[in-house]
Protein backbone atom coordinates (compact mmCIF):
# COMPACT_ATOMS: atom_id res chain seq x y z
CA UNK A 1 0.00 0.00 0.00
CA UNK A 2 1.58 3.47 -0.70
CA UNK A 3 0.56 7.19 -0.57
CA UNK A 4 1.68 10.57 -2.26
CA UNK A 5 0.66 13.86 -1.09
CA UNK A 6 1.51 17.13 -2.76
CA UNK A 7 0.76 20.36 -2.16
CA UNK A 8 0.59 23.13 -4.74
CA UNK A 9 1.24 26.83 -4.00
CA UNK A 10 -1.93 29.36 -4.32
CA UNK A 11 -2.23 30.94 -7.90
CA UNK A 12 -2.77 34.23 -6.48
CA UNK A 13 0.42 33.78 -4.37
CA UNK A 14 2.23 33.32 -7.70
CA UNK A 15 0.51 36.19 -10.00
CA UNK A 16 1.57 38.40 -6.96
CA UNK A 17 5.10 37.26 -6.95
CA UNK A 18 5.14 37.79 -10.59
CA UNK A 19 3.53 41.08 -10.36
CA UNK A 20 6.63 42.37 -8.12
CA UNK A 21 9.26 41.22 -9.73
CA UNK A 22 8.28 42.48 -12.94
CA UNK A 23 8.01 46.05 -11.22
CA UNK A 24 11.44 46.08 -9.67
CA UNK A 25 13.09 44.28 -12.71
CA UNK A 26 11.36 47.92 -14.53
CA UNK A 27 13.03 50.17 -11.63
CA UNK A 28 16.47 48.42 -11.65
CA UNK A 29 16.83 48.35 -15.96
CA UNK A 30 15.94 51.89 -15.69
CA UNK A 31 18.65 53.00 -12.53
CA UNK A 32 21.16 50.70 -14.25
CA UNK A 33 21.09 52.67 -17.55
CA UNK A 34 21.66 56.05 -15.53
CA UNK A 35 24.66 54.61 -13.63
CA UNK A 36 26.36 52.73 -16.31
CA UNK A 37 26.39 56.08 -18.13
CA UNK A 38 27.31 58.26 -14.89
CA UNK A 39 30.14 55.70 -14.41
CA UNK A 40 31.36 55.52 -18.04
CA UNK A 41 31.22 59.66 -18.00
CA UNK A 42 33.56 60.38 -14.81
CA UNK A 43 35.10 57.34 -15.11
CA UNK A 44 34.25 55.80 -11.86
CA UNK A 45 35.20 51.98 -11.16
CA UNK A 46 33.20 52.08 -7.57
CA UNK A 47 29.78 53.40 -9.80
CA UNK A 48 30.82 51.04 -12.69
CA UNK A 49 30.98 48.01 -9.90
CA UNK A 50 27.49 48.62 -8.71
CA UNK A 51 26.12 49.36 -12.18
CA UNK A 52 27.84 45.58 -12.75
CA UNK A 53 26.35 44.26 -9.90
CA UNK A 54 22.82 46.12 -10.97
CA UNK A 55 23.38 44.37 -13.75
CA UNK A 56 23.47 41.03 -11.98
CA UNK A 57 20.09 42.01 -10.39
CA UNK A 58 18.44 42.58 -13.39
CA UNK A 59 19.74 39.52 -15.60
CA UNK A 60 18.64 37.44 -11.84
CA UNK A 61 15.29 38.81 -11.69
CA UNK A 62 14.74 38.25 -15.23
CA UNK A 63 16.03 34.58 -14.66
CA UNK A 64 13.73 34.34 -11.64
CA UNK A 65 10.76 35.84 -13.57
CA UNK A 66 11.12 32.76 -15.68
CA UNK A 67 11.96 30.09 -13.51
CA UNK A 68 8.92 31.60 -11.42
CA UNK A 69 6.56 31.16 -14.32
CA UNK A 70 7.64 27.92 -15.75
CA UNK A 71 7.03 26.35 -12.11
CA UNK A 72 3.52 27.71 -11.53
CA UNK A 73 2.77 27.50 -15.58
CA UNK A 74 5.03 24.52 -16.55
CA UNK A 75 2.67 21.22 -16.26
CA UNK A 76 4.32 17.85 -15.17
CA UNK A 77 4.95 15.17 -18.39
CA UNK A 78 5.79 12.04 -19.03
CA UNK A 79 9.61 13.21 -19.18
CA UNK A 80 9.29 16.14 -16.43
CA UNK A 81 7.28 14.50 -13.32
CA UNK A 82 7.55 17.36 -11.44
CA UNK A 83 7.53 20.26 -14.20
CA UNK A 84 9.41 22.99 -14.29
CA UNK A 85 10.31 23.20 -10.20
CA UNK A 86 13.88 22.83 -10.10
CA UNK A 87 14.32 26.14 -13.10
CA UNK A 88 14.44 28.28 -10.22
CA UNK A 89 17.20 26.10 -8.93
CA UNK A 90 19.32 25.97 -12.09
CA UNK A 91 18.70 30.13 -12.39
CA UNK A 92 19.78 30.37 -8.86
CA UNK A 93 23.34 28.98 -9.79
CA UNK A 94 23.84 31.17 -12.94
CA UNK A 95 22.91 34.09 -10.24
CA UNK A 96 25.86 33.10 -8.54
CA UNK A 97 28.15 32.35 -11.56
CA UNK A 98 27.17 35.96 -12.50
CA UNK A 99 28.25 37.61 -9.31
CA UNK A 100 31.29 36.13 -8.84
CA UNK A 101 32.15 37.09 -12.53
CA UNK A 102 31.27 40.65 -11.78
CA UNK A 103 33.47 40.33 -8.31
CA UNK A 104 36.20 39.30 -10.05
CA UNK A 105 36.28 41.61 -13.07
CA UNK A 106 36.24 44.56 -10.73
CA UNK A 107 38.85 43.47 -8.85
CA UNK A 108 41.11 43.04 -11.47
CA UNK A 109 40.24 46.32 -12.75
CA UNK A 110 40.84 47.68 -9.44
CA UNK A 111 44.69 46.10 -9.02
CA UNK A 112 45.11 47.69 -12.37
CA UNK A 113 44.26 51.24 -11.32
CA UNK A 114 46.56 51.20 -8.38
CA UNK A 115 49.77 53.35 -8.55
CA UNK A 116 47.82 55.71 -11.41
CA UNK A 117 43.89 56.39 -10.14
CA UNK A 118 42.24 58.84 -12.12
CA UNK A 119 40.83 61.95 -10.62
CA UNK A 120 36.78 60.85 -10.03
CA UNK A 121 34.35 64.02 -9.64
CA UNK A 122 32.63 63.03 -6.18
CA UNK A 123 29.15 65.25 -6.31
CA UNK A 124 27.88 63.07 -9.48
CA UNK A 125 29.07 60.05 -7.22
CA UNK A 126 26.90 61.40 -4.41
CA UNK A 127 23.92 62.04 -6.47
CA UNK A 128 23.84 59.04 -8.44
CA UNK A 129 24.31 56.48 -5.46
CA UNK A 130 21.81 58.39 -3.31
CA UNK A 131 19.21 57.36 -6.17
CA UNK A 132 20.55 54.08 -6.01
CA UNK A 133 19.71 53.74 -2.36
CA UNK A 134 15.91 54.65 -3.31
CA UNK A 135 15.89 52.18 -6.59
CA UNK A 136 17.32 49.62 -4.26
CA UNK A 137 14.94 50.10 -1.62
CA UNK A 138 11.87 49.78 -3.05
CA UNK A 139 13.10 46.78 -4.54
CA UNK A 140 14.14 45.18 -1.64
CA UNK A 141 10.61 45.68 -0.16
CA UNK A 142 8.83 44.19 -3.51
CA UNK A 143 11.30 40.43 -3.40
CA UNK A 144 11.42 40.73 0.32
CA UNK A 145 8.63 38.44 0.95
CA UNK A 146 8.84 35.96 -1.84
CA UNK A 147 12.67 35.30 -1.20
CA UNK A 148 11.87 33.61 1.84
CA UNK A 149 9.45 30.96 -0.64
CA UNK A 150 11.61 30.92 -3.75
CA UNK A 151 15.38 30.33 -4.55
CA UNK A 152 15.13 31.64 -7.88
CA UNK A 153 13.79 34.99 -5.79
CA UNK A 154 15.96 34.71 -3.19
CA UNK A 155 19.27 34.69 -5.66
CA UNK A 156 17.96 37.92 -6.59
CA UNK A 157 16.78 39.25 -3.74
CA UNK A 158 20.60 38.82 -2.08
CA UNK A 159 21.95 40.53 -5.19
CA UNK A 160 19.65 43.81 -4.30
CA UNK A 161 20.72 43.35 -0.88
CA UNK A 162 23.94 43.13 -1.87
CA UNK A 163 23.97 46.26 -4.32
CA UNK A 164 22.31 48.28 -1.53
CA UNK A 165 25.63 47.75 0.40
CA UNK A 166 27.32 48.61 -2.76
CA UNK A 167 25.36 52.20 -2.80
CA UNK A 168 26.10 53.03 0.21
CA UNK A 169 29.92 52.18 -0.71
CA UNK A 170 29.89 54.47 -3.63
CA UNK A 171 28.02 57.72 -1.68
CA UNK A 172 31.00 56.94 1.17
CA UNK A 173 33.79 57.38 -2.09
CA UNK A 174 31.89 60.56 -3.13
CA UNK A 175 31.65 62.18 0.20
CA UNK A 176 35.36 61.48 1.13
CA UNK A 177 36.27 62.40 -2.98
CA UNK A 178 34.82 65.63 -2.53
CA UNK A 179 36.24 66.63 1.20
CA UNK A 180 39.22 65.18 1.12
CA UNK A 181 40.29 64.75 -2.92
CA UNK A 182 41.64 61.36 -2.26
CA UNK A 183 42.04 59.87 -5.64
CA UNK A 184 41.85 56.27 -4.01
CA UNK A 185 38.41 56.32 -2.43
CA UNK A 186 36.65 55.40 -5.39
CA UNK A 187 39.00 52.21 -6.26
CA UNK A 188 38.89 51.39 -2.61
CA UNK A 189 35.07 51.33 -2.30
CA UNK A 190 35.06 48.93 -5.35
CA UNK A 191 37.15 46.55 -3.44
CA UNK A 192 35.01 46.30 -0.89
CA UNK A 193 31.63 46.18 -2.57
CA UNK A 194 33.43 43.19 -4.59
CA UNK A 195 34.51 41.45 -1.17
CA UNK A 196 31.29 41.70 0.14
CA UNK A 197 29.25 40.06 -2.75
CA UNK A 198 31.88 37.11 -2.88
CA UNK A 199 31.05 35.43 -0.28
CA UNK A 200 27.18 35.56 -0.49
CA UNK A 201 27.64 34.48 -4.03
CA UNK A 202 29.26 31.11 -2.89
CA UNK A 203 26.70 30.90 -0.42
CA UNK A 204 24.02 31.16 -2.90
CA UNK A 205 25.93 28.81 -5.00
CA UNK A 206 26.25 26.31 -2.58
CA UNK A 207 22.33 26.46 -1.43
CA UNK A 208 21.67 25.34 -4.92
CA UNK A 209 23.89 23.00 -5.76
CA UNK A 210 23.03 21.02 -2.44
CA UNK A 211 18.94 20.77 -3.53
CA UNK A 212 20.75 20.13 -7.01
CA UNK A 213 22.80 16.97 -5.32
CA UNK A 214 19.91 15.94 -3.48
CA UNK A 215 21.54 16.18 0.00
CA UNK A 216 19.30 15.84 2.42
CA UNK A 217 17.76 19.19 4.38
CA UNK A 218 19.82 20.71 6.68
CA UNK A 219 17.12 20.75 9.37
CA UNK A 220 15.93 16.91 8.80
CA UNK A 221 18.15 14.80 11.26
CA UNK A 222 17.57 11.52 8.77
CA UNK A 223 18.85 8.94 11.36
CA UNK A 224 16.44 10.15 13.92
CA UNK A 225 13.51 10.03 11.18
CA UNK A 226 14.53 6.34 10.91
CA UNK A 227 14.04 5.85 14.48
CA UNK A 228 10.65 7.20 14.42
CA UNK A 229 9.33 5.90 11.56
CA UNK A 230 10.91 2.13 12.99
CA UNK A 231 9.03 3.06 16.42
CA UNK A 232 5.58 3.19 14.31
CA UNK A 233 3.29 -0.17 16.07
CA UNK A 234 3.43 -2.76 13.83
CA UNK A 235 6.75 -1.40 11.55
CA UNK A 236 9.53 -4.37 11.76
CA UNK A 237 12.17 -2.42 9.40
CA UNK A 238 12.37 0.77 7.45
CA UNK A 239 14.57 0.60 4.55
CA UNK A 240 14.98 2.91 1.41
CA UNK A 241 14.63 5.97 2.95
CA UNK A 242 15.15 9.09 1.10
CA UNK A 243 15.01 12.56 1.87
CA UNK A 244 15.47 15.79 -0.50
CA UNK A 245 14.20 19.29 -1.41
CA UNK A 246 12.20 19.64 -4.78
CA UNK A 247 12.74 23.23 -3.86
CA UNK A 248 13.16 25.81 -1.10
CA UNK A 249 10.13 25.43 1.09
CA UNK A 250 9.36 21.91 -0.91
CA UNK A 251 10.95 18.74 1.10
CA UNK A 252 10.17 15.06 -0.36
CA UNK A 253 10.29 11.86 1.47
CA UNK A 254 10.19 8.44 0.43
CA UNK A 255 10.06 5.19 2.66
CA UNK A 256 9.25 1.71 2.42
CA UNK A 257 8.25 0.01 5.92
CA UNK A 258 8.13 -4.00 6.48
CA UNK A 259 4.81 -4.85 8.67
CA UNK A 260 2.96 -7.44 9.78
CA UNK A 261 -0.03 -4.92 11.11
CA UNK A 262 -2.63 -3.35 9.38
CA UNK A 263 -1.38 -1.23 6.43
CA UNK A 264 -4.23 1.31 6.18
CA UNK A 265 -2.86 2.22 10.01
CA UNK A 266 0.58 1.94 10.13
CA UNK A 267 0.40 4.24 6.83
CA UNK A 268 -1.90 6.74 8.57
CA UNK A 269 0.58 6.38 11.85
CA UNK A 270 4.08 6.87 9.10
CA UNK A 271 2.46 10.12 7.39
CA UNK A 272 1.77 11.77 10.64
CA UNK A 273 5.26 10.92 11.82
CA UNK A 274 6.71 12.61 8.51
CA UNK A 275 4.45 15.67 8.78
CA UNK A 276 5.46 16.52 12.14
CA UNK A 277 8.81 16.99 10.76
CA UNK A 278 7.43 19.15 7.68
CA UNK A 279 7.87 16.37 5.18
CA UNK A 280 4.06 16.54 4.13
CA UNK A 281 5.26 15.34 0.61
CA UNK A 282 6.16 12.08 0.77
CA UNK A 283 5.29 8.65 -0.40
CA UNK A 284 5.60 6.00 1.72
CA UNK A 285 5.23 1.97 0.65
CA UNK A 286 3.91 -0.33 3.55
CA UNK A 287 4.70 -3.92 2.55
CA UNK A 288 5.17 -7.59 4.39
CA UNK A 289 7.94 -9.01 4.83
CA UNK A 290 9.50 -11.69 2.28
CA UNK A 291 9.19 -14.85 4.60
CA UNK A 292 5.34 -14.84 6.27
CA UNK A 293 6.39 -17.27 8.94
CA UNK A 294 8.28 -13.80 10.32
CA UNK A 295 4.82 -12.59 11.10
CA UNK A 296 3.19 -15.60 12.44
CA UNK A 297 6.43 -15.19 14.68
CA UNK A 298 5.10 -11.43 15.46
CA UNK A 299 2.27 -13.03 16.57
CA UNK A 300 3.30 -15.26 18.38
């Protein structure tokens, strides 16, 4: 005897993640085009870093507006069981491939402007980053919510996040540009902003490729599931136990239990055991064992 149970997320849920991600992927394309021509103008590296990490946002929501729609849109086939799911998971590693391009690229760019930094007017710096920190804003509060229910949103989300810090950087170079004239403040505040994303790229990265491995959840102790499921009345042996995450906010569970009781309840006692532990989707095979006299033993 076996069960599945599966869960689908609320339409409206999805339309409104949709909705505000295609309203901050508008604000960001339209900030990125002013900064990537501020930076290319005064020939700032620090505004030419977060117009390449804007960049990343942009290119990640895009990814995530996809991935998004194929999973709510994208029916299951013959070939795809579970549709389109894991797209967010697959755009959630190119996120991460993208900002540790970016990271990279600036700081080789930054190395090469040090012993000769060009003079960088600070007051467009200023201007320019303070409208970053409103662009960024606003988008933070639109993916805010759904990050926490999608990896594809999350990826983008953190790059936001990350280009917030990366504003703030670049209004710091301008402010110290002006008062001071240091001709370093603008290469310095690259640096950082490139430091900073690095490691919350990886950790992106590595998010993914763990759902991508199928390693079991982080907050599912496996071995302890085992015990439980073996403590079920009437289970003799759990075997072929798997646990893994579809995606983010989706774990699966599969289990095959050896009984001599009655199915229907040891089934019914199994599910509730794996629900407790927020494995709700899971399929779960009750079965006898291979030699009967090992229940007339049971019995006995």
């Amino acid at each position: 005897m076996g069960a599945g149970h599966d869960h689908g997320g609320a339409d409206s849920a999805a339309d409104a993640r949709v909705s505000r991600m295609i309203i901050a992927a508008a604000v960001l394309t339209g900030f990125f085009i002013i900064e990537l021509t501020t930076a290319l103008l005064i020939n700032s590296i620090a505004l030419l870093a977060d117009a390449g990490h804007m960049l990343t946002d942009i290119v990640a929501l895009f990814m995530g507006l996809t991935a998004v729609i194929l999973a709510q849109r994208g029916s299951a086939s013959p070939a795809r069981t579970y549709g389109w799911h894991r797209a967010e998971v697959f755009t959630a590693v190119g996120n991460a491939v993208l900002l540790l391009g970016v990271s990279v690229f600036i700081l080789y760019e930054a190395i090469e402007r040090l012993g000769n930094a060009p003079k960088v007017p600070g007051v467009p710096m200023i201007v320019v980053a303070l409208a970053g920190l409103v662009a960024n804003a606003i988008v933070v509060m639109l993916l805010r919510s759904s990050s926490k229910e999608s990896l594809a949103v999350k990826g983008a989300y953190m790059e936001v996040v990350a280009d917030t810090v990366g504003s703030v950087g670049v209004l710091i170079a301008g402010v110290v540009t002006v008062t001071t004239h240091w001709p370093y403040a603008d290469v310095v505040v690259a640096v950082l902003v490139a430091l900073w994303v690095l490691p919350r790229a990886m950790s992106l990265a590595r998010a993914a490729l763990r759902i991508l491995s199928e390693t079991s959840p982080s907050h599912i102790d496996v071995d302890e599931l085992r015990a439980a499921l073996g403590a079920v009345d009437g289970v003799m042996n759990v075997h072929d136990l798997h646990v893994w995450t579809l995606v983010p906010g989706k774990d699966m569970a599969t289990a095959h239990l050896t009984s001599c009781g009655d199915a229907a309840q040891v089934l019914a006692d199994a599910r509730a055991v794996l629900a407790a532990r927020g494995l709700e989707h899971a399929t779960v095979q009750v079965e006898p064992p291979e030699n009967a006299t090992d229940c007339q033993q049971a019995d006995w």
